[in-house]
Each structure stands twice: as structure tokens, then as C-alpha cells.
Protein backbone atom coordinates (compact mmCIF):
# COMPACT_ATOMS: atom_id res chain seq x y z
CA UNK A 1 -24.31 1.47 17.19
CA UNK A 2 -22.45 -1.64 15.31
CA UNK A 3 -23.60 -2.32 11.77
CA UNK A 4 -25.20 -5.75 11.43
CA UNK A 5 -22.56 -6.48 8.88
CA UNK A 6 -19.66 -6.01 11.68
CA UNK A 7 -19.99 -9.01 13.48
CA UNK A 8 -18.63 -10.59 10.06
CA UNK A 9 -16.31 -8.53 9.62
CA UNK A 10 -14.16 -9.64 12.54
CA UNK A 11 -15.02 -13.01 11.73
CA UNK A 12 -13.08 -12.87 8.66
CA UNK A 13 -10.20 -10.63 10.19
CA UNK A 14 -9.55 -13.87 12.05
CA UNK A 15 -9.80 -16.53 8.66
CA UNK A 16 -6.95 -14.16 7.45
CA UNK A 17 -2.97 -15.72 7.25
CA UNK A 18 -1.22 -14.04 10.41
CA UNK A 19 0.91 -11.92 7.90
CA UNK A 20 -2.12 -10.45 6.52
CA UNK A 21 -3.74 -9.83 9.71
CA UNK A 22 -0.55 -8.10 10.65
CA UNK A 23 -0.43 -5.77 7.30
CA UNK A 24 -4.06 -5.03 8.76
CA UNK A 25 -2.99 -3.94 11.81
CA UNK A 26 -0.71 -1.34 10.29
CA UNK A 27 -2.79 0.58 9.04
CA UNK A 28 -3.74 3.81 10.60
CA UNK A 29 -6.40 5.33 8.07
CA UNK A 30 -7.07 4.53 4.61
CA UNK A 31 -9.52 6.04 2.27
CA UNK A 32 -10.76 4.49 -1.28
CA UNK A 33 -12.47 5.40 -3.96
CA UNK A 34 -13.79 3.95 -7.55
CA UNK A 35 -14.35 5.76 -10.07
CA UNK A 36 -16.42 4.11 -13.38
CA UNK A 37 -16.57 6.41 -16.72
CA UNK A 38 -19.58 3.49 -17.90
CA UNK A 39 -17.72 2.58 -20.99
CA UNK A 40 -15.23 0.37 -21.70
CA UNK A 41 -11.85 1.72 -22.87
CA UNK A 42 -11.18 0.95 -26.26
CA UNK A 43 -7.40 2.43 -26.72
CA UNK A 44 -4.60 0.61 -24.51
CA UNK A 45 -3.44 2.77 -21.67
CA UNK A 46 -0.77 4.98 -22.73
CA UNK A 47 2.81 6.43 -21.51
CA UNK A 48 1.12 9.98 -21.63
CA UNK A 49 -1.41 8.89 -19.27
CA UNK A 50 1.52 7.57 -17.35
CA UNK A 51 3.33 11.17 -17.55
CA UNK A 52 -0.11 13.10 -16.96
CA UNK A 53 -0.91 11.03 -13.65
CA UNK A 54 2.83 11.96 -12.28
CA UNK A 55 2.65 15.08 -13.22
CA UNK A 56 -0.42 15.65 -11.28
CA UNK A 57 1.02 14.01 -8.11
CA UNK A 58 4.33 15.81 -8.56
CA UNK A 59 2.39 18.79 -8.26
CA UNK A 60 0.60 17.85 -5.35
CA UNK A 61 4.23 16.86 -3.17
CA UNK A 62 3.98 12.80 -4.17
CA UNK A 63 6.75 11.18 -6.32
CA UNK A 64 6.16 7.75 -8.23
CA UNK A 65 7.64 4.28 -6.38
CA UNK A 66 6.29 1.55 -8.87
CA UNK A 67 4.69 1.80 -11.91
CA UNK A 68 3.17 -1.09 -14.36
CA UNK A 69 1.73 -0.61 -17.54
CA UNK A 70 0.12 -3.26 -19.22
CA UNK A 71 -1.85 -3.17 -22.25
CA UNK A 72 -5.45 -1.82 -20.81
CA UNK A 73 -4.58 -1.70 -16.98
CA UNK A 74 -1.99 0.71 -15.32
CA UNK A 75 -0.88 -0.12 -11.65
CA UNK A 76 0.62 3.24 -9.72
CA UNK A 77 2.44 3.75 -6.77
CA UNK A 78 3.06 7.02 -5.19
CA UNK A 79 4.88 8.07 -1.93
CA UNK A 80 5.71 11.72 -0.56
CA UNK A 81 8.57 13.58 -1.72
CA UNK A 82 9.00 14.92 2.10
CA UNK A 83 7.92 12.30 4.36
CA UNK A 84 6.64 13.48 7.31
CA UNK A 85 8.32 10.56 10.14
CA UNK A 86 10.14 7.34 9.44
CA UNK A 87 7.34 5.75 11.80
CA UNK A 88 4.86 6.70 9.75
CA UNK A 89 4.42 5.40 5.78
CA UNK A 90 1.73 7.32 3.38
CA UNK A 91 1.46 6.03 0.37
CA UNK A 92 -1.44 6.07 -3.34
CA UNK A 93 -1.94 3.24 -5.14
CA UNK A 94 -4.14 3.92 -8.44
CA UNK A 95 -5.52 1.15 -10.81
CA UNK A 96 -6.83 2.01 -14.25
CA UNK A 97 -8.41 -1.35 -15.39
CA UNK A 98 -10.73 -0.23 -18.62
CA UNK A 99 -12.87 1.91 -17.19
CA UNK A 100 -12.72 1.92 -13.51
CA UNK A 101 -10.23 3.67 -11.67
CA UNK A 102 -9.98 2.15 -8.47
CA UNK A 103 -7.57 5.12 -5.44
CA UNK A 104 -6.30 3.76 -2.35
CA UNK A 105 -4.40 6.53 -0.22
CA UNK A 106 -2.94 5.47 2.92
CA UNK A 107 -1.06 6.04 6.45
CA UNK A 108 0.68 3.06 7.86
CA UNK A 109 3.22 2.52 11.00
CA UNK A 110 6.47 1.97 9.27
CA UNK A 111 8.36 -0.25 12.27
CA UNK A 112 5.11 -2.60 12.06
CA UNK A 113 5.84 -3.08 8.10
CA UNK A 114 9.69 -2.84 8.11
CA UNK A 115 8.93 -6.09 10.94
CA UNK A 116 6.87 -8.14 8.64
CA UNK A 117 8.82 -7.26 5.59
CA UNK A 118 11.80 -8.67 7.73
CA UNK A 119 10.15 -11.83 8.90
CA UNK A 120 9.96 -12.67 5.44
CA UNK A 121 13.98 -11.59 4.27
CA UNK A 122 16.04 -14.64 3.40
CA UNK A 123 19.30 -13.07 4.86
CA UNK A 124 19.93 -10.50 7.58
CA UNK A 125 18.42 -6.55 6.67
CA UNK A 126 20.87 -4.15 7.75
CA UNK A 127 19.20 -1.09 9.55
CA UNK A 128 20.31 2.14 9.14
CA UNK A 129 20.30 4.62 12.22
């Protein structure tokens, strides 16, 4: 049975830019989840938080890609330390904005990315066998 809110979903799959519908398609299981403490954070987000959130991933086999600290938000990327395939990306994105902690852990198809990011390279990319 189809929820009643699916027939709008595909609606707006199609009012997406072909790149994004293509990022979409990608995708071969995600999972989220928001977290919200109910107070606002007074103190700015700080580097021990930083070192605390890659120590716990380090533990746990994932190493940190991108990081961005900012004065009451922090923006985390994580990728495995082993990766399973080259056809297959996973990846953890955590944002701490105040108090909500918003996790996004995902599996993507790496040819379908590595084509997109391509399409939008300036000069030649040079791939390695």
C-alpha cells in the first residue's frame, strides 16, 4: 500500500535539476536521524567536541573527510578507514546547529558519483586503474 503522500513525492523528484535527480539516484540506502536536547546551546561549539566526535568514529572503523567549525554549528564528514568496494561509497555527515544534531549515514554507487562529479570538471579527470 502507497502512502497518500507518495504520489507527491515523485512529483517533486521530477521539479528537481537533472544533477540532483542523478545524486538521487545514487543512493542505495540512507538512514537519518535528529536529535534535539530542547535547549539552546549557549557555549560555541568547541575543538574538544571536534576531537570527542572523531574519536568516537575512529573507534567505530570511520576516519574524518571534512570538517567545519563555525561558531555554534559544526559540519562533519566521515568515511571508512577500510572501504569495502570502489563501487560502493559509505559515508556520515553530522550537523550540530545549537541544539539539534541532525546524522545522515549513507551507501552510494561510486561510478554513478565519480560520473556526475566529472560532468561538472573543467579539465580532463585522470582515472586511476
Amino acid at each position: 500500500m502507497t502512502s497518500p503522500r507518495a504520489p507527491f513525492r515523485w512529483r517533486l523528484i521530477f521539479l528537481l535539476p537533472p544533477e540532483a535527480r542523478q545524486a538521487l539516484a545514487a543512493v542505495r540506502g540512507a538512514e537519518v536521524a535528529v536529535y534535539d536536547s530542547g535547549k539552546r546551546q549557549a557555549a560555541p561549539v568547541s575543538v574538544q567536541q571536534f576531537a570527542a566526535a572523531d574519536r568516537a568514529m575512529s573507534a567505530r572503523g570511520w576516519e574524518r573527510l571534512v570538517g567545519v567549525k563555525e561558531p555554534q554549528q559544526l559540519v562533519v564528514i566521515y568515511v571508512p578507514k577500510n572501504p569495502r568496494s570502489d563501487q560502493e561509497i559509505a559515508f556520515c555527515l553530522a550537523v550540530l546547529d545549537r541544539s539539534q544534531l541532525v546524522v545522515v549515514a549513507a551507501r552510494t554507487d561510486g561510478q554513478a558519483l565519480l560520473e556526475i562529479a566529472m560532468s561538472f570538471a573543467a579539465s580532463p579527470v585522470v582515472r586511476r586503474p
